[in-house]
C-alpha atoms as a PDB file:
ATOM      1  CA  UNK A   1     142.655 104.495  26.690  1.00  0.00           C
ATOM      2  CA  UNK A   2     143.461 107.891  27.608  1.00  0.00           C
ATOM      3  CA  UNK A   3     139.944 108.141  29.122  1.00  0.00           C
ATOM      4  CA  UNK A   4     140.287 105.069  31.285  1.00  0.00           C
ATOM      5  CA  UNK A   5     143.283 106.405  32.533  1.00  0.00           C
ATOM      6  CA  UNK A   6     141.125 109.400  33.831  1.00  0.00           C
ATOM      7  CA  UNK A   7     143.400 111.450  31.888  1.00  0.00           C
ATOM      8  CA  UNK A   8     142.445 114.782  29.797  1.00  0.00           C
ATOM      9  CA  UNK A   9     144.143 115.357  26.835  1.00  0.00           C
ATOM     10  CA  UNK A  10     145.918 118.573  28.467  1.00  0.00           C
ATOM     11  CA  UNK A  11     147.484 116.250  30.551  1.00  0.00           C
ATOM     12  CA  UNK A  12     148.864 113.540  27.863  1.00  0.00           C
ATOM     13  CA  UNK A  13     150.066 116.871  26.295  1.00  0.00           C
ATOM     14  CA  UNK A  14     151.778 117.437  29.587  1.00  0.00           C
ATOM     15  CA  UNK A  15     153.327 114.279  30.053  1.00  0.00           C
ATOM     16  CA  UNK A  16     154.847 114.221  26.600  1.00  0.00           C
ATOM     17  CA  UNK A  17     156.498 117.826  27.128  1.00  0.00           C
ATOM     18  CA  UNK A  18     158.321 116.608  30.541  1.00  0.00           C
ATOM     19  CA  UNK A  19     159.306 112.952  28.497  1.00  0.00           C
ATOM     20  CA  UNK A  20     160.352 115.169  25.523  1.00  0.00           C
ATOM     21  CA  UNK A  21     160.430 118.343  26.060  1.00  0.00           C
ATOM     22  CA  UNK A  22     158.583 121.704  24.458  1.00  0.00           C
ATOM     23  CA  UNK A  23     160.267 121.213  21.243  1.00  0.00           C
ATOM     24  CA  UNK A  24     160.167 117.855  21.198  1.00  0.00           C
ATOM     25  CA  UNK A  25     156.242 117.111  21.788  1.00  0.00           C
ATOM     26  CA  UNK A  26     153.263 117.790  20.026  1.00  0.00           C
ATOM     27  CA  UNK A  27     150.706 120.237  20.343  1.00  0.00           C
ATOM     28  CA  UNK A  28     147.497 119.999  21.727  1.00  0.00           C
ATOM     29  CA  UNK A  29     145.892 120.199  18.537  1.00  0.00           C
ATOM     30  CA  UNK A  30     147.786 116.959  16.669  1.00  0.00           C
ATOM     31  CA  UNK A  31     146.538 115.428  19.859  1.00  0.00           C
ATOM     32  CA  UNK A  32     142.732 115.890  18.820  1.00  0.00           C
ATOM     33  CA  UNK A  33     143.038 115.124  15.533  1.00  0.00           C
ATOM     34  CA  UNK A  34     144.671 111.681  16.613  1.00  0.00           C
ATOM     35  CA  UNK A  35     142.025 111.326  18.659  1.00  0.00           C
ATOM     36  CA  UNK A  36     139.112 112.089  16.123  1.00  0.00           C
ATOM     37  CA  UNK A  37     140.637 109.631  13.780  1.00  0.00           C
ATOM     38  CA  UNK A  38     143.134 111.614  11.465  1.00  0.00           C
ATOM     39  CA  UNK A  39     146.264 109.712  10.328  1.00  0.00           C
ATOM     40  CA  UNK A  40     149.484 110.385  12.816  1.00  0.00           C
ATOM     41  CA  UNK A  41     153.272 110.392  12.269  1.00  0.00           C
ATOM     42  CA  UNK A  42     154.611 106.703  13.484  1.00  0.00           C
ATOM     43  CA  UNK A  43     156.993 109.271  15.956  1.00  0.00           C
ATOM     44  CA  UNK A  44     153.843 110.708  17.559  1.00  0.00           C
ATOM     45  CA  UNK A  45     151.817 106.668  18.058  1.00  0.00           C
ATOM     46  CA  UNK A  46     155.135 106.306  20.591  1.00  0.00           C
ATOM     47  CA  UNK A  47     155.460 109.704  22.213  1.00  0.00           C
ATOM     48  CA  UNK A  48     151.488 108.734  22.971  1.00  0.00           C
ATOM     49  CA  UNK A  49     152.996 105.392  24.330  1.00  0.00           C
ATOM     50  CA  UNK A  50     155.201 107.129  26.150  1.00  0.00           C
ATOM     51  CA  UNK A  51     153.590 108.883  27.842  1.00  0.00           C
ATOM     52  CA  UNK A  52     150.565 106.803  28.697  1.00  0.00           C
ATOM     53  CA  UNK A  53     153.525 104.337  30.057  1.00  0.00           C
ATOM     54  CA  UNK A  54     151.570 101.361  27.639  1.00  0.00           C
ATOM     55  CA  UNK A  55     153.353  99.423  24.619  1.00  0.00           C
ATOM     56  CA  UNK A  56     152.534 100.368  20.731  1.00  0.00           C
ATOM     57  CA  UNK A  57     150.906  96.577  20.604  1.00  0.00           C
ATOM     58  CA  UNK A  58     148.659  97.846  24.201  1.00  0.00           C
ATOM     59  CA  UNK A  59     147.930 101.008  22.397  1.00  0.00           C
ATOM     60  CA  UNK A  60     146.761  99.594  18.937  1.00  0.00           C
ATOM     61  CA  UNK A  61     144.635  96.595  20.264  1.00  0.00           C
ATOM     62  CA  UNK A  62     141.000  96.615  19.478  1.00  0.00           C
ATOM     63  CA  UNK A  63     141.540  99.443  16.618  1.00  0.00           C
ATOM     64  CA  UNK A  64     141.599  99.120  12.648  1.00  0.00           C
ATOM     65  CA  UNK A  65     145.358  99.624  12.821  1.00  0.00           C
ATOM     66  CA  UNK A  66     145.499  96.420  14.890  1.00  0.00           C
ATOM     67  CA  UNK A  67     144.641  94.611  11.767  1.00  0.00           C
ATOM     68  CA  UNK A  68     145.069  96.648   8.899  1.00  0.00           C
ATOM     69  CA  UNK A  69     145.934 100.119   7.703  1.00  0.00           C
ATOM     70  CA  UNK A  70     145.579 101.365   4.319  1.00  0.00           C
ATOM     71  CA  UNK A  71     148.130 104.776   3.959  1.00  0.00           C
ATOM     72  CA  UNK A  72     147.580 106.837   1.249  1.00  0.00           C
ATOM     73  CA  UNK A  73     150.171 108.572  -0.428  1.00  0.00           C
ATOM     74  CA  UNK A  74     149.239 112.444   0.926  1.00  0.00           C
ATOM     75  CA  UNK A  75     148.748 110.276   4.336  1.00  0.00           C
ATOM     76  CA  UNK A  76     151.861 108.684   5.124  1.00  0.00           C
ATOM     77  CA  UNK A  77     152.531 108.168   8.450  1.00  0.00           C
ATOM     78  CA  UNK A  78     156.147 109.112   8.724  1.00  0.00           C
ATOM     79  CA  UNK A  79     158.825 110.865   6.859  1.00  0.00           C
ATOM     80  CA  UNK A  80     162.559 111.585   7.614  1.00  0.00           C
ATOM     81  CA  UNK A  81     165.440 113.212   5.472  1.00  0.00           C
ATOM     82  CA  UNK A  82     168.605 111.085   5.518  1.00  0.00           C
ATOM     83  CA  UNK A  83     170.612 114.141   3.962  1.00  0.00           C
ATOM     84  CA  UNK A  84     169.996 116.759   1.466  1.00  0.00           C
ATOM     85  CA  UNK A  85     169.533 114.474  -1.512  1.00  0.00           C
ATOM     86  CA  UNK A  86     167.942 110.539  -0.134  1.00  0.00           C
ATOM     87  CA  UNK A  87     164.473 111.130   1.495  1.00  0.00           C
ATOM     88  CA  UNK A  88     162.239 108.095   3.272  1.00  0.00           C
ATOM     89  CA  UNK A  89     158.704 107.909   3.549  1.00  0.00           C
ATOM     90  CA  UNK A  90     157.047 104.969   5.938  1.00  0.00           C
ATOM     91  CA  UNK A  91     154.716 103.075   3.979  1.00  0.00           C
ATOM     92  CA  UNK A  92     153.997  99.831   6.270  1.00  0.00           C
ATOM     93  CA  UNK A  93     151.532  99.821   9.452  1.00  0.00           C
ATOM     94  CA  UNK A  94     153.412 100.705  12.878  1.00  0.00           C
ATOM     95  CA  UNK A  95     151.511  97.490  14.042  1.00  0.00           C
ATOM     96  CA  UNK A  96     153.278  95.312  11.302  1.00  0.00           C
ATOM     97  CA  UNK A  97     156.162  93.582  12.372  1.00  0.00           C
ATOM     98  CA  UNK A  98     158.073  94.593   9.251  1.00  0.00           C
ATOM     99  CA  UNK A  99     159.022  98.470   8.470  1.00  0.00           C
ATOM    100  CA  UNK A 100     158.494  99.457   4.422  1.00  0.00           C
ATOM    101  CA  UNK A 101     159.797 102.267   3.319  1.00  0.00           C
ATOM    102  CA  UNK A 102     159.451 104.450  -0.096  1.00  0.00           C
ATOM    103  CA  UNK A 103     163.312 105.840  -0.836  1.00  0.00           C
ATOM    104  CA  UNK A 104     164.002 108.337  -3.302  1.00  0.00           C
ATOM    105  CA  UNK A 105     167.355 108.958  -4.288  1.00  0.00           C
ATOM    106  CA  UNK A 106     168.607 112.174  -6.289  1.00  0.00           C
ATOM    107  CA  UNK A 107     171.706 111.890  -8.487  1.00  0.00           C
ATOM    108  CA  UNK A 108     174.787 111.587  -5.872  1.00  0.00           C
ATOM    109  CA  UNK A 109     172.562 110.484  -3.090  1.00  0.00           C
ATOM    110  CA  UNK A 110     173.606 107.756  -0.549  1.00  0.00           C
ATOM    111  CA  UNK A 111     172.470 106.622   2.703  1.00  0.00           C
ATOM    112  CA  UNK A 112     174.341 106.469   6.051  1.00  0.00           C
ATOM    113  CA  UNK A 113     176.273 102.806   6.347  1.00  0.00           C
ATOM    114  CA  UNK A 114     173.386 100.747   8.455  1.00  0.00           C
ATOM    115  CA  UNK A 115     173.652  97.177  10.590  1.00  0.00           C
ATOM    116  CA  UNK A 116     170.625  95.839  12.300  1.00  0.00           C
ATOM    117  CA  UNK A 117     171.583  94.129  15.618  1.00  0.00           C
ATOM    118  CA  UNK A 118     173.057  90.640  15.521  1.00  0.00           C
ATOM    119  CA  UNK A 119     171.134  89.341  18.204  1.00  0.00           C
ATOM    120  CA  UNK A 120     168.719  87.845  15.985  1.00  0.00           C
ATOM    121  CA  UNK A 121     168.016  87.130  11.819  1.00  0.00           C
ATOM    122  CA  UNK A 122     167.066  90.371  10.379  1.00  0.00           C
ATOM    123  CA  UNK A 123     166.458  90.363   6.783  1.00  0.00           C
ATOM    124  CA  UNK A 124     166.245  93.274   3.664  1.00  0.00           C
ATOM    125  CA  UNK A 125     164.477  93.777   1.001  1.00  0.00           C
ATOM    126  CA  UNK A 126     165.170  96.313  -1.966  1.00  0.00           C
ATOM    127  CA  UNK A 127     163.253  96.379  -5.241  1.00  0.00           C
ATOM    128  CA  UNK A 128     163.659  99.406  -7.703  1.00  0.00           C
ATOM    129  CA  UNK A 129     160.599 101.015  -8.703  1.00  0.00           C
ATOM    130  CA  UNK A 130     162.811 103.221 -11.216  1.00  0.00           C
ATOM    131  CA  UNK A 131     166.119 104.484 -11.974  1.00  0.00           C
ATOM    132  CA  UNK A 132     169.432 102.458 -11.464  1.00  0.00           C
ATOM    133  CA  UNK A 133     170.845 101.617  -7.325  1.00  0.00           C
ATOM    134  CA  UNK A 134     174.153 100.655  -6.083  1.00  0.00           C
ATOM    135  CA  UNK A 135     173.763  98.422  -3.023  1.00  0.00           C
ATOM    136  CA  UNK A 136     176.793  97.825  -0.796  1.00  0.00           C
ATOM    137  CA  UNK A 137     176.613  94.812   1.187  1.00  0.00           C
ATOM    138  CA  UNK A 138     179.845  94.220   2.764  1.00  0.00           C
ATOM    139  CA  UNK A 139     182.714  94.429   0.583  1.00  0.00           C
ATOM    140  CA  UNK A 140     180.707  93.518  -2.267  1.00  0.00           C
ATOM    141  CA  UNK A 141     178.722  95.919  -4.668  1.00  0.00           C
ATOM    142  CA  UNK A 142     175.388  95.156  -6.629  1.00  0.00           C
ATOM    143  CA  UNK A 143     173.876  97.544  -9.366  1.00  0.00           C
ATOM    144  CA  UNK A 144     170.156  97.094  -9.672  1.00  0.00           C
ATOM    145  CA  UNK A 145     167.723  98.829 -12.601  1.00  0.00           C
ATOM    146  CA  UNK A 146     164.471  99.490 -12.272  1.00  0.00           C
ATOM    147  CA  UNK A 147     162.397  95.803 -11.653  1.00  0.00           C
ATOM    148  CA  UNK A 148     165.353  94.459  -9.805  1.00  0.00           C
ATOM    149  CA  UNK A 149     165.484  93.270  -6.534  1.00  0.00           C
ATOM    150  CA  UNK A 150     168.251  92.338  -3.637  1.00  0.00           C
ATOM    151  CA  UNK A 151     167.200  90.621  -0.703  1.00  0.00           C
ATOM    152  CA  UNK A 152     169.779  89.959   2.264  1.00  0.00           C
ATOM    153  CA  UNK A 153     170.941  89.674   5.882  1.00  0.00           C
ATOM    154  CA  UNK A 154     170.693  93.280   7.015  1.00  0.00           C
ATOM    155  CA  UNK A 155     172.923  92.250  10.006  1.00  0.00           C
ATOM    156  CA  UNK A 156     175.824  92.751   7.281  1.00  0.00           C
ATOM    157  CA  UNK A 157     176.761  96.608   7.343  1.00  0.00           C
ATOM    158  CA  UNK A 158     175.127  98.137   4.040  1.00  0.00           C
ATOM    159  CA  UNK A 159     174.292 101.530   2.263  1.00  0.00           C
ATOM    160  CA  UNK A 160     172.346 102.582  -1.017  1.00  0.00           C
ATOM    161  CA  UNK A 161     173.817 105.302  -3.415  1.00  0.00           C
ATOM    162  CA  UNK A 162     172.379 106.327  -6.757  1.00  0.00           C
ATOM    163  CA  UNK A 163     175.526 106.808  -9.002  1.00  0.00           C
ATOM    164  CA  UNK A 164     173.207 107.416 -11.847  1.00  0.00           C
ATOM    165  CA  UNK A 165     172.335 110.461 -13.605  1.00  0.00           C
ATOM    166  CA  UNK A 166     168.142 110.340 -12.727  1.00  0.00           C
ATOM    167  CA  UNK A 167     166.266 110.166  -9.315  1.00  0.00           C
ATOM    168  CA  UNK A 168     166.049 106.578  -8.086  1.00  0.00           C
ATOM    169  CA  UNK A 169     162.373 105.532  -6.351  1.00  0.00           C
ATOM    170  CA  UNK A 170     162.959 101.889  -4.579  1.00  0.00           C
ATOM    171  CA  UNK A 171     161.323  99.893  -1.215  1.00  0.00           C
ATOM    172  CA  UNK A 172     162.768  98.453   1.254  1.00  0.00           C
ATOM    173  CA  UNK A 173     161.339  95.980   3.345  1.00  0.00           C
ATOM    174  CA  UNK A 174     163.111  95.022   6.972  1.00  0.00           C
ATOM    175  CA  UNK A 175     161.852  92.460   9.022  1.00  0.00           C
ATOM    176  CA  UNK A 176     161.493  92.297  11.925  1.00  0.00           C
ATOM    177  CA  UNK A 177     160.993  95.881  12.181  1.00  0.00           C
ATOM    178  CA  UNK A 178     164.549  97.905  13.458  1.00  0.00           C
ATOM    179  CA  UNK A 179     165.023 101.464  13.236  1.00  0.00           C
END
């Protein structure tokens, strides 16, 4: 795409430093290695967008992540740190309309309060893989061990907090997708 553009890659590297700035863009380098076919962060597939000025679904058509994408565990596609102790690792497709994500909780650890948009249905899905959860939903609070599940309309403000004394490992599952 970049190609038919009549773009080098110098200049996509350009573009994305004036959308984002130095600090903010990637290097010339990741830019290659996206190019030659090495898994990227889901943050660098829309910097790309960006600044090619095309959609994620424009970008991905006609490629293997248009229809599937396995993601190994050393190649996850994103990561972020909600604090010091609850870490999140994307595990879904950015062409998937849903958003998975791997959660690990240490001991103490609890996410910031989140409410997907109530312009629409969104829907959540939590199952612990291991270790014990606390899920607020609202007013009300649900414990779940490992095997258990919660499913619910994220549109209600929620948070997840391990109040147990090992690391908790759940998935979440939103659809649609909201960040």
């Amino acid at each position: 795409m970049r190609e038919d553009f009549g773009l080098t890659i110098q200049d996509v590297q350009d573009r994305c430093i004036s959308i984002f700035g130095k600090d903010k863009s990637m290097s010339y380098r990741t830019l290659q290695r996206i190019e030659r076919g090495h898994i990227a962060k889901f943050s660098s597939i829309l910097k790309i967008c960006c600044a090619l000025g095309v959609t994620l679904e424009e970008l991905l058509k006609e490629t293997d992540l248009e229809d599937r994408l396995v993601i190994r565990k050393k190649e996850r596609i994103d990561e972020y740190t909600y604090n010091d102790k609850v870490h999140a690792s994307v595990i879904s497709s950015p062409s998937r309309g849903f958003l998975a994500l791997e959660l690990t909780l240490k001991p103490q650890g609890k996410t910031q309060t989140e409410q997907s948009p109530k312009d629409r249905t969104y829907e959540k899905w939590i199952y612990v893989i291991e270790g014990e959860l606390t899920c607020s939903l609202g007013k009300e609070k649900y414990i779940l061990n490992s095997k258990d599940s919660l499913s619910f309309n994220s549109t209600i403000p929620h948070y997840l907090e391990n109040n147990g004394k090992k690391t908790c490992v759940c998935t979440t599952l939103q659809n649609p997708k909201h960040f």
